[in-house]
PDB file of N, CA and C in Angstrom:
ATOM      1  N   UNK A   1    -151.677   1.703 103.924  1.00  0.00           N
ATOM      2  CA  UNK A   1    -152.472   2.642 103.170  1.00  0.00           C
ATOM      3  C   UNK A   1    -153.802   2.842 103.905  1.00  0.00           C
ATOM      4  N   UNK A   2    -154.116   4.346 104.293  1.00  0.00           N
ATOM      5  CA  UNK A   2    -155.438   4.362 105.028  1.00  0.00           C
ATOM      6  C   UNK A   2    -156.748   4.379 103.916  1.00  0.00           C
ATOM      7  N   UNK A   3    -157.809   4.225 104.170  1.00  0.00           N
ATOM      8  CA  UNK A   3    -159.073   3.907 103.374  1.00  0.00           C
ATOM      9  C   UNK A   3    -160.034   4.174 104.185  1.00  0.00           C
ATOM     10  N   UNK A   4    -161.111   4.668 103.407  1.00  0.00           N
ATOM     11  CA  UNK A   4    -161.979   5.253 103.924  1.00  0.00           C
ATOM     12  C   UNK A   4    -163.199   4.028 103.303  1.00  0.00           C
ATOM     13  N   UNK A   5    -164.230   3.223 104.773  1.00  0.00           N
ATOM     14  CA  UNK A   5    -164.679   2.408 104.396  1.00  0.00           C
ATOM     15  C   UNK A   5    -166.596   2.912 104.486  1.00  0.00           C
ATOM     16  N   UNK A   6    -166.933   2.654 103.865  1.00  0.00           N
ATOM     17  CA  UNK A   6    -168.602   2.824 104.404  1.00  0.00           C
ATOM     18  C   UNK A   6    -169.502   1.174 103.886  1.00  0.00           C
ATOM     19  N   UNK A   7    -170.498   1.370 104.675  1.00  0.00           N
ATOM     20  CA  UNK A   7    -171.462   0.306 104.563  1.00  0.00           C
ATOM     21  C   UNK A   7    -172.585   0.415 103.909  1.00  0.00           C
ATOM     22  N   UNK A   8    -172.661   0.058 102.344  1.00  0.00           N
ATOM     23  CA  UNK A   8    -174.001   0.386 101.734  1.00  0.00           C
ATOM     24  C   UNK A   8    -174.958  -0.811 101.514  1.00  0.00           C
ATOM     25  N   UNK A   9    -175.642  -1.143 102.283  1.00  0.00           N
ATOM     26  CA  UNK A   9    -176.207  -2.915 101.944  1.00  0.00           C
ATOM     27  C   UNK A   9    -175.301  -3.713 102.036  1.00  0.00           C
ATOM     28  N   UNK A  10    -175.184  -4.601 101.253  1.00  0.00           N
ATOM     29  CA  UNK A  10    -174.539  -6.138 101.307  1.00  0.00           C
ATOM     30  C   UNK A  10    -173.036  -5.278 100.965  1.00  0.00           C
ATOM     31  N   UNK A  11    -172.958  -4.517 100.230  1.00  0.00           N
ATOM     32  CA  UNK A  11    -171.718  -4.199  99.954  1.00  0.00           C
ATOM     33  C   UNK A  11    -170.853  -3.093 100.694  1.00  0.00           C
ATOM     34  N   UNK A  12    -169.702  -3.585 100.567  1.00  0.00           N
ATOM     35  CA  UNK A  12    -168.403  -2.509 101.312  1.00  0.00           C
ATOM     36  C   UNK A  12    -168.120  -1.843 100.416  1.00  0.00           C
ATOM     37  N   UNK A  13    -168.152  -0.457 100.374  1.00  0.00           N
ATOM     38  CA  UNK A  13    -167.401   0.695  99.372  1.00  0.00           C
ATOM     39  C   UNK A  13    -166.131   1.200 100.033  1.00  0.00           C
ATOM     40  N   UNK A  14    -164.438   1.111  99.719  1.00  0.00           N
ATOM     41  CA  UNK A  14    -163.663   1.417 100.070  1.00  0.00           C
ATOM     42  C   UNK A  14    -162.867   2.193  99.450  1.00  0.00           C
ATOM     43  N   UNK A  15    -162.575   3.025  99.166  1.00  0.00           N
ATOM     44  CA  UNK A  15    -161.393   4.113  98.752  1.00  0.00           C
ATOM     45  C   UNK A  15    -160.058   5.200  98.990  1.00  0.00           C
ATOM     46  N   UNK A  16    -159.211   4.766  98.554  1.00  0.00           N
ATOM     47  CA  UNK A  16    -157.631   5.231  99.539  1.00  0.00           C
ATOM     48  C   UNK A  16    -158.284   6.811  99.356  1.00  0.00           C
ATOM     49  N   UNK A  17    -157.435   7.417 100.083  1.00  0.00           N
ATOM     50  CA  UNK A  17    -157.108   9.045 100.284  1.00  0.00           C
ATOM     51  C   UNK A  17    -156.641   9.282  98.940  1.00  0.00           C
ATOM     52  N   UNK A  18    -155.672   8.876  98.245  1.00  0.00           N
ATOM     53  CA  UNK A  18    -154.720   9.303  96.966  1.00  0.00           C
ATOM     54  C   UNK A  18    -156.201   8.852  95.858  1.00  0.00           C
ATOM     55  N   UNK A  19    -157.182   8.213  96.007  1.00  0.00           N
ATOM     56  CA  UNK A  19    -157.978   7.887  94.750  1.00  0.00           C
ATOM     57  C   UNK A  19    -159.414   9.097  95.383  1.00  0.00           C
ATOM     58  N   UNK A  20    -159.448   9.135  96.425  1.00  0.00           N
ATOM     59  CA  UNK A  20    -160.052  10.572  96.548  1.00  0.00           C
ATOM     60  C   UNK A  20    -159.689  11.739  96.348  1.00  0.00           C
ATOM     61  N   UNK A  21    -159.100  12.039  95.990  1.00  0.00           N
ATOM     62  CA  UNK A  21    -157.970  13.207  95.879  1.00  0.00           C
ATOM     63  C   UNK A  21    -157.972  13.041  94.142  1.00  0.00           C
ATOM     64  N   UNK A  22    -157.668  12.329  93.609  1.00  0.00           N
ATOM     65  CA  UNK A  22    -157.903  11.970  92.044  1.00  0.00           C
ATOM     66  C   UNK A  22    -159.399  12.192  91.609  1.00  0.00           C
ATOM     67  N   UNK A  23    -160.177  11.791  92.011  1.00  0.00           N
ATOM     68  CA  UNK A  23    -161.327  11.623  91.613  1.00  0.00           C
ATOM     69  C   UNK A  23    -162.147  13.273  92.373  1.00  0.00           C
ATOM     70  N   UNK A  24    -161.668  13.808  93.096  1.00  0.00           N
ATOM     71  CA  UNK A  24    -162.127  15.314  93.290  1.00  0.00           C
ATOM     72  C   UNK A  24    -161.326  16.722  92.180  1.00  0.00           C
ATOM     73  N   UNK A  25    -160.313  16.149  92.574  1.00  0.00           N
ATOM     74  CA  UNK A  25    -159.614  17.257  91.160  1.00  0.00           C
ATOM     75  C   UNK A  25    -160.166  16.796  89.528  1.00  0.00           C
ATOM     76  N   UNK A  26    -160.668  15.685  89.254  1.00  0.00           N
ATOM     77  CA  UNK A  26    -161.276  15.199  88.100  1.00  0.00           C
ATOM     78  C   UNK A  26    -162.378  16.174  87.838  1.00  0.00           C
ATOM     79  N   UNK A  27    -163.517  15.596  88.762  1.00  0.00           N
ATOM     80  CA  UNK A  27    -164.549  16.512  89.131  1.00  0.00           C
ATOM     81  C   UNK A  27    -164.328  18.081  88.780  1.00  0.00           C
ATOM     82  N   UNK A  28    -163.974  18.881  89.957  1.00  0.00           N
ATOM     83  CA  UNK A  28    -163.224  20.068  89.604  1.00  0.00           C
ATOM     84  C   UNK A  28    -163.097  20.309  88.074  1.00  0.00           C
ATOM     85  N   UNK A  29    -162.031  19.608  87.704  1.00  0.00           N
ATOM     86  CA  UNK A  29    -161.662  19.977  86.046  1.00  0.00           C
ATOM     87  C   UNK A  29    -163.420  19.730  85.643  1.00  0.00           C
ATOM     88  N   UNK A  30    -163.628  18.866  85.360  1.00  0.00           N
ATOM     89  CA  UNK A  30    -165.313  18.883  84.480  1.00  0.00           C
ATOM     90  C   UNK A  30    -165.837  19.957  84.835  1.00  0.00           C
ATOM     91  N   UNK A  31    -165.890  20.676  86.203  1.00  0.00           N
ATOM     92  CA  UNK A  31    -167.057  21.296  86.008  1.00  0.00           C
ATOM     93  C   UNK A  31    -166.502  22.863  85.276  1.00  0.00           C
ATOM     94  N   UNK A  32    -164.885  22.936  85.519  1.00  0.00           N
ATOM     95  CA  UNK A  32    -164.279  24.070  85.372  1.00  0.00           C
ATOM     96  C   UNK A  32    -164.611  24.386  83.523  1.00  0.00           C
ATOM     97  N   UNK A  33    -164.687  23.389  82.635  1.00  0.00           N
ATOM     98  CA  UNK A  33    -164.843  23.400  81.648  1.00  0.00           C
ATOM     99  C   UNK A  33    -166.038  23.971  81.140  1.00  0.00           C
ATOM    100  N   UNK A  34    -167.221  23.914  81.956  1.00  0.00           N
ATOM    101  CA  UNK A  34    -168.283  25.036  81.521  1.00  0.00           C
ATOM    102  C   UNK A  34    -167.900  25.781  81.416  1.00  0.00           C
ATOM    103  N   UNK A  35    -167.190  26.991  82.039  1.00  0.00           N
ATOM    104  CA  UNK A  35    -166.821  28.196  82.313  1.00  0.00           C
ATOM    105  C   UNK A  35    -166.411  29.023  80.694  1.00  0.00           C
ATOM    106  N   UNK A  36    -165.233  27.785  80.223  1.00  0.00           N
ATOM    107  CA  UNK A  36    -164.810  27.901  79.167  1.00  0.00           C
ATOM    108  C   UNK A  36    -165.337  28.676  77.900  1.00  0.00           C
ATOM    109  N   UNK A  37    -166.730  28.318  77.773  1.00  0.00           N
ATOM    110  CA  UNK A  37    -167.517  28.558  77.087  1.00  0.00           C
ATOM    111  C   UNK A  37    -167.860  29.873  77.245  1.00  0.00           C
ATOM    112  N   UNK A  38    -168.172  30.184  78.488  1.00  0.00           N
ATOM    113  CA  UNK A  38    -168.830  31.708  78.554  1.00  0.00           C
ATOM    114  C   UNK A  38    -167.874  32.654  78.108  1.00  0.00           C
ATOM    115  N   UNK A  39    -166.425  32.338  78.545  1.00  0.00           N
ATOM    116  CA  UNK A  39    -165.429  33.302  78.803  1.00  0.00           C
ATOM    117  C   UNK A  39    -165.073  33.586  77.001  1.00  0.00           C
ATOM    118  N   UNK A  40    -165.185  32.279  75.983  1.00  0.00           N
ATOM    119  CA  UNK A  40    -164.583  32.807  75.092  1.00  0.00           C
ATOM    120  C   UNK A  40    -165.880  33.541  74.454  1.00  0.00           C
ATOM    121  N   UNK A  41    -167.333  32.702  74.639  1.00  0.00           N
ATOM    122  CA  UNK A  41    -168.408  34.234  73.829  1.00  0.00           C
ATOM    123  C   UNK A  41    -167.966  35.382  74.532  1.00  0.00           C
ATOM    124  N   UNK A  42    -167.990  35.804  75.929  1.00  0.00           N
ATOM    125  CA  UNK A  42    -167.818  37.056  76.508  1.00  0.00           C
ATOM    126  C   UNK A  42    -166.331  37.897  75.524  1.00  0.00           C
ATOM    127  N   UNK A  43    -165.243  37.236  75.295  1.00  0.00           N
ATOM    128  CA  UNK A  43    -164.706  38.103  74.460  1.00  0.00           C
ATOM    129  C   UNK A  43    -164.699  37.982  72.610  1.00  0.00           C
ATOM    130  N   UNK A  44    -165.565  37.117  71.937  1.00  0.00           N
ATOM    131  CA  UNK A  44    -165.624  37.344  71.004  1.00  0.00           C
ATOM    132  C   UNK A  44    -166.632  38.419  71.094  1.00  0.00           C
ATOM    133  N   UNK A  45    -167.422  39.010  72.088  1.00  0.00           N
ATOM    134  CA  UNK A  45    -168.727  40.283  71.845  1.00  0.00           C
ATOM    135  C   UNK A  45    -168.502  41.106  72.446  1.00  0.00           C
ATOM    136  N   UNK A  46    -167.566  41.007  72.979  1.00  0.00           N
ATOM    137  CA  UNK A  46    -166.832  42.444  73.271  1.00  0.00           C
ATOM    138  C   UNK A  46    -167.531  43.571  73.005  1.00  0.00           C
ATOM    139  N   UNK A  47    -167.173  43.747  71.629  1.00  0.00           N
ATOM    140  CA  UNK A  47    -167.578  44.974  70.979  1.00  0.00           C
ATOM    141  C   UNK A  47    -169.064  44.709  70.632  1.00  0.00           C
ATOM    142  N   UNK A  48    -169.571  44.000  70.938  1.00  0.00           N
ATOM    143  CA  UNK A  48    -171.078  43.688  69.950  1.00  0.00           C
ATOM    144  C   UNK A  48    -172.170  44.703  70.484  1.00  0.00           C
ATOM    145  N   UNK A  49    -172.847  45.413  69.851  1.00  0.00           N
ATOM    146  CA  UNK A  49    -173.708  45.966  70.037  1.00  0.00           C
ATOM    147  C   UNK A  49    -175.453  45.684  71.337  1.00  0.00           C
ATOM    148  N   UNK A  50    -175.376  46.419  72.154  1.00  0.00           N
ATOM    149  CA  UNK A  50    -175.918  45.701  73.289  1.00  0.00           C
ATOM    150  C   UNK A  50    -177.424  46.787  73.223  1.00  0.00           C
ATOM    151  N   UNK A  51    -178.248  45.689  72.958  1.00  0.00           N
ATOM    152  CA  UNK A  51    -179.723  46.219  73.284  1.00  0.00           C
ATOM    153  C   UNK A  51    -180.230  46.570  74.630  1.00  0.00           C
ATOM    154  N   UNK A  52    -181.072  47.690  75.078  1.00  0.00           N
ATOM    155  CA  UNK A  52    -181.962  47.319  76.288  1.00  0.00           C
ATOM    156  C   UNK A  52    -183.266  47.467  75.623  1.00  0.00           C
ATOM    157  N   UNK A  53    -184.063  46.097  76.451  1.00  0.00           N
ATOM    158  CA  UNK A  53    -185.235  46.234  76.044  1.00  0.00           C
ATOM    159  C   UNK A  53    -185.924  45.879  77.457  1.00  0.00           C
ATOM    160  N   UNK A  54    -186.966  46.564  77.710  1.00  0.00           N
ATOM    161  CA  UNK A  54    -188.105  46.906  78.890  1.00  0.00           C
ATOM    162  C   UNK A  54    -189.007  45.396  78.602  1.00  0.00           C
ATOM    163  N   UNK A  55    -188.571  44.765  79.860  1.00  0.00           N
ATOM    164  CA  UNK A  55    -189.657  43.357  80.126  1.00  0.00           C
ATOM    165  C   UNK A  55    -190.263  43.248  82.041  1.00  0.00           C
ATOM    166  N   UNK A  56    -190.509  42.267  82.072  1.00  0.00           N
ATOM    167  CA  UNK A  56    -191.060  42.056  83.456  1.00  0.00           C
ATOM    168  C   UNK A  56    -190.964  40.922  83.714  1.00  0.00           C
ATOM    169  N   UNK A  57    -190.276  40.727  85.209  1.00  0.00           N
ATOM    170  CA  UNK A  57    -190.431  39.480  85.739  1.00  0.00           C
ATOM    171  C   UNK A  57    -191.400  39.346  86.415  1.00  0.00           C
ATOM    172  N   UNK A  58    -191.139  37.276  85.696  1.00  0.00           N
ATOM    173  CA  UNK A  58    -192.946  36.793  85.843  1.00  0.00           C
ATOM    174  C   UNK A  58    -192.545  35.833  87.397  1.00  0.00           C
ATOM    175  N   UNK A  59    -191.351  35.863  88.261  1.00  0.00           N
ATOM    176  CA  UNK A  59    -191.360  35.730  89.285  1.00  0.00           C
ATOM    177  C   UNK A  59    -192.487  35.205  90.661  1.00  0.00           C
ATOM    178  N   UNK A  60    -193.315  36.022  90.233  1.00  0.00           N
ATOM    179  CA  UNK A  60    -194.313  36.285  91.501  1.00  0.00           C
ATOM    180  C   UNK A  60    -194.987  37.361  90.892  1.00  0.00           C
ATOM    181  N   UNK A  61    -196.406  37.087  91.474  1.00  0.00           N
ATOM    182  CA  UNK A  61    -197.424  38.062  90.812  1.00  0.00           C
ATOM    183  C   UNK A  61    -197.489  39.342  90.678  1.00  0.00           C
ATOM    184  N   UNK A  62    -195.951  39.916  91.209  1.00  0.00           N
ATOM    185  CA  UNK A  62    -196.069  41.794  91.186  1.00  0.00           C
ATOM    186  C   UNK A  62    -195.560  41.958  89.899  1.00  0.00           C
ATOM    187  N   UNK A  63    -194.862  40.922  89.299  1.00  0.00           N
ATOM    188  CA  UNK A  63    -194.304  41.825  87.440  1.00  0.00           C
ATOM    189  C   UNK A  63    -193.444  42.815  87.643  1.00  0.00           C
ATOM    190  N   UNK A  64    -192.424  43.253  88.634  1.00  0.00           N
ATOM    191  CA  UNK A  64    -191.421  44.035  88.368  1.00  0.00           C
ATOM    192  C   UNK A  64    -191.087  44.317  86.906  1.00  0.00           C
ATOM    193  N   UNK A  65    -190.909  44.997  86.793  1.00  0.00           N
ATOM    194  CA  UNK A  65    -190.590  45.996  85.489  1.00  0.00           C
ATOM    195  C   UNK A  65    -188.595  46.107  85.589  1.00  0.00           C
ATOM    196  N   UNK A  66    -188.158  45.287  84.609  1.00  0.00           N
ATOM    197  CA  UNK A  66    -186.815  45.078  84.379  1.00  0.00           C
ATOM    198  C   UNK A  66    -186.868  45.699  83.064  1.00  0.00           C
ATOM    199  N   UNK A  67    -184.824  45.870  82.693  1.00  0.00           N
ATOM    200  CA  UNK A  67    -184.260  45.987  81.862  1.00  0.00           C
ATOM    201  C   UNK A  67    -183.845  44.817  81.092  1.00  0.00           C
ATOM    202  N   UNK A  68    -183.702  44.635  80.131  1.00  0.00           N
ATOM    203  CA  UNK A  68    -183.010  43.555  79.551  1.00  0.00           C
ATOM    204  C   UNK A  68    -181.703  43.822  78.825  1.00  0.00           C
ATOM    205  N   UNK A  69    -180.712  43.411  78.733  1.00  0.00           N
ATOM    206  CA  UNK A  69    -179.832  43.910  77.779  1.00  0.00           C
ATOM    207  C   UNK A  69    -179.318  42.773  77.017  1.00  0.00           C
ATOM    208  N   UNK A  70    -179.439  42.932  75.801  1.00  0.00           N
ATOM    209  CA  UNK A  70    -179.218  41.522  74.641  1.00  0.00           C
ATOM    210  C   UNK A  70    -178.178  41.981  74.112  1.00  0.00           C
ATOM    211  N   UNK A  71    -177.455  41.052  73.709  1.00  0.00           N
ATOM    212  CA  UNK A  71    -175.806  41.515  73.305  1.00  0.00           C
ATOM    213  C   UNK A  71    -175.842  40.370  72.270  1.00  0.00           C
ATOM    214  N   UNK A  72    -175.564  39.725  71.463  1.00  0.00           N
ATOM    215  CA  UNK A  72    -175.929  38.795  70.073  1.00  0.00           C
ATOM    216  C   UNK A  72    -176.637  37.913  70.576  1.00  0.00           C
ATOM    217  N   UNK A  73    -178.089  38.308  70.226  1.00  0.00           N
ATOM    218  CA  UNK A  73    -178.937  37.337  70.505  1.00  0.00           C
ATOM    219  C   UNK A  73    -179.285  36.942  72.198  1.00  0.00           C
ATOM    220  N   UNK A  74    -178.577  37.155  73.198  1.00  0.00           N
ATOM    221  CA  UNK A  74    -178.395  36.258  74.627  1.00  0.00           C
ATOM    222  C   UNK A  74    -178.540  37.907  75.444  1.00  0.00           C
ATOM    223  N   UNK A  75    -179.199  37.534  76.229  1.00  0.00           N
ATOM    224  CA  UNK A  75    -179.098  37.963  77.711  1.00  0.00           C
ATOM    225  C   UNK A  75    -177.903  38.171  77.977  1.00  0.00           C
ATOM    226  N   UNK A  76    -177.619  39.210  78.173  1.00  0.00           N
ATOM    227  CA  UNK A  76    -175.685  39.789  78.786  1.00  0.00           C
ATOM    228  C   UNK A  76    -176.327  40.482  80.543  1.00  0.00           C
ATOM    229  N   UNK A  77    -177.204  40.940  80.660  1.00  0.00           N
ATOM    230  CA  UNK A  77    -177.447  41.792  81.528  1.00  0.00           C
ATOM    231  C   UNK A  77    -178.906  42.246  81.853  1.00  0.00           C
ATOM    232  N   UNK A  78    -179.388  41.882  83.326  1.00  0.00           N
ATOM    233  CA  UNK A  78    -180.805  42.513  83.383  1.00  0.00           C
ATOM    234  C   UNK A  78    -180.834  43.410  84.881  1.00  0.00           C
ATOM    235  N   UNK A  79    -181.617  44.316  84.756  1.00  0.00           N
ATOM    236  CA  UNK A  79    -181.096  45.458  86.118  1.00  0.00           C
ATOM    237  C   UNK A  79    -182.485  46.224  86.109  1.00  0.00           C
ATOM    238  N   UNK A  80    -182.977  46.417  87.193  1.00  0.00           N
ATOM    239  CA  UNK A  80    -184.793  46.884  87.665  1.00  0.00           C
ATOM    240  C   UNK A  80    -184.794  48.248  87.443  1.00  0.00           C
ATOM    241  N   UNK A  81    -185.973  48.796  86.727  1.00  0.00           N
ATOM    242  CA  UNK A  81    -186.287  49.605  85.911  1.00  0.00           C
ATOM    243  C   UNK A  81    -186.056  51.059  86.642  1.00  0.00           C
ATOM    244  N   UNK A  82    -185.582  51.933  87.490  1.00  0.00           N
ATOM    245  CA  UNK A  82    -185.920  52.806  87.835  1.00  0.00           C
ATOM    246  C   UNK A  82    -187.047  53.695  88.318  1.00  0.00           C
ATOM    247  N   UNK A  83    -187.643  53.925  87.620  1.00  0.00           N
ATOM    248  CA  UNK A  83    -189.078  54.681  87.001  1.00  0.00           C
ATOM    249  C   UNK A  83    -190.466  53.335  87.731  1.00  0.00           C
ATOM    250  N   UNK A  84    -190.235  52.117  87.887  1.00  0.00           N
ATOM    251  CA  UNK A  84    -191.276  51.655  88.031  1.00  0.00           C
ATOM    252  C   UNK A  84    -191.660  51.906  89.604  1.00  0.00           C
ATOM    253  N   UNK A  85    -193.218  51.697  89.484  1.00  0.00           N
ATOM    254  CA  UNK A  85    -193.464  51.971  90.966  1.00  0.00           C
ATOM    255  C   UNK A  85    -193.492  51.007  91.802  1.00  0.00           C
ATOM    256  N   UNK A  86    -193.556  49.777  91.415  1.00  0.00           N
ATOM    257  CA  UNK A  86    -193.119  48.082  92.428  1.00  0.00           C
ATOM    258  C   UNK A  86    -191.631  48.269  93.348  1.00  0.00           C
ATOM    259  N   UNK A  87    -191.195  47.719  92.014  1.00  0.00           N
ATOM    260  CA  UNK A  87    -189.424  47.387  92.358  1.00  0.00           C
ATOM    261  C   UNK A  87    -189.091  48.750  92.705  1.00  0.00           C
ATOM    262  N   UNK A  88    -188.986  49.728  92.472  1.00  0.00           N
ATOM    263  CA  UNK A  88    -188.158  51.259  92.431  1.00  0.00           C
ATOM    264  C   UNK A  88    -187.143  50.675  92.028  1.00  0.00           C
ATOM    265  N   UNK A  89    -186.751  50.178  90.615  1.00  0.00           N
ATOM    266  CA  UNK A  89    -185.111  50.061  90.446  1.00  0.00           C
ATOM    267  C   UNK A  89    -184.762  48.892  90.598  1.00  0.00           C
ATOM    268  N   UNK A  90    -185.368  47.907  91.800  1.00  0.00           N
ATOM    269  CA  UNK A  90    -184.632  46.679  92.342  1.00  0.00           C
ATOM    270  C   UNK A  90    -185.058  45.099  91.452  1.00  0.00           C
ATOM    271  N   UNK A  91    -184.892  44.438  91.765  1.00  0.00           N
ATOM    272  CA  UNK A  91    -185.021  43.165  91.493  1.00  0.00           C
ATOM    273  C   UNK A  91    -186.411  42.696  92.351  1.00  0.00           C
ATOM    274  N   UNK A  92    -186.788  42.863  93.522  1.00  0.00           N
ATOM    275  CA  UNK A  92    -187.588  42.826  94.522  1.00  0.00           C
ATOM    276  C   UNK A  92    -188.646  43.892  94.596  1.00  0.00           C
ATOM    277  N   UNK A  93    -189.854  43.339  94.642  1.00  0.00           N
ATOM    278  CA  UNK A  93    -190.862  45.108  95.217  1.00  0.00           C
ATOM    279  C   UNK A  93    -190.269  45.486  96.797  1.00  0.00           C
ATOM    280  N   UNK A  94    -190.108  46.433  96.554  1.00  0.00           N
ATOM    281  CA  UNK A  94    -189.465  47.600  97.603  1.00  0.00           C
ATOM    282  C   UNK A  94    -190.927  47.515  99.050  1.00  0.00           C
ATOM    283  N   UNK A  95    -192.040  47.969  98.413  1.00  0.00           N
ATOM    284  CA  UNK A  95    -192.694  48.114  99.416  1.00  0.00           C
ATOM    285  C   UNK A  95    -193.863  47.265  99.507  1.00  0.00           C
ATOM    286  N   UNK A  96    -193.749  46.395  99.245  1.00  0.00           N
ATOM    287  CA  UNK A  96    -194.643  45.247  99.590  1.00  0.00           C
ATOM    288  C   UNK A  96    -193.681  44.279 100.324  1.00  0.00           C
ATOM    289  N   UNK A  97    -192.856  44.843 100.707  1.00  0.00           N
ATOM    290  CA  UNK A  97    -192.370  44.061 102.792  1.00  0.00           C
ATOM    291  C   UNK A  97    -193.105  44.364 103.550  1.00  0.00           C
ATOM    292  N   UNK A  98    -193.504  43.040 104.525  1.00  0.00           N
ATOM    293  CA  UNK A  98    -193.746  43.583 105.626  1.00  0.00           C
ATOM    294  C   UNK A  98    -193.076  43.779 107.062  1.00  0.00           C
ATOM    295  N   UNK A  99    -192.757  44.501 107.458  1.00  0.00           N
ATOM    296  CA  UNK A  99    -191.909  44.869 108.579  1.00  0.00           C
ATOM    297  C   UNK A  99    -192.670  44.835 110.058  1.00  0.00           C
ATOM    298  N   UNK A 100    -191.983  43.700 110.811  1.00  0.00           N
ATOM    299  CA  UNK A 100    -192.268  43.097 112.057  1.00  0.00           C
ATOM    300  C   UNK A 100    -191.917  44.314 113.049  1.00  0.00           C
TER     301      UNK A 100
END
């Protein structure tokens, strides 16, 4: 049986291939189980009535001017305002790059 050995201080940590392989698909599953959650609110609100409301990200000192969109209670969606003169639309100010 091959094993994978390392040296941590006084102690030897050793573990076969087949108990790595167990213990990564474990992992995997736990984290896959967050997901769970989103997927069944996302279709119980389906239909739920979706707000936009005009906010600003506090990011960095320019305050882009965002959308918000609230769907029961939660954040479903946020997307940069169009009309503002920072961002033009984006997530980022457009013209406060500076170009080398």
């Amino acid at each position: 049986m091959e094993t994978i050995s390392k040296r941590m201080g006084s102690h030897t940590f050793k573990i076969s291939r087949r108990e790595f392989l167990k213990g990564s698909a474990a992992r995997v599953a736990a984290l896959s189980v967050g997901t769970l959650d989103f997927q069944s609110w996302a279709e119980e609100n389906r239909g739920a009535p979706v707000n936009k409301i005009p906010t600003i990200c506090g990011g960095c000192g320019n305050r882009c001017a965002l959308f918000a969109y609230v769907k029961d209670g939660r954040i479903w969606r946020i997307e940069g305002n169009p009309e503002a003169n920072g961002n033009q639309g984006g997530y980022l100010p457009q013209r406060s790059r500076i170009s080398a």
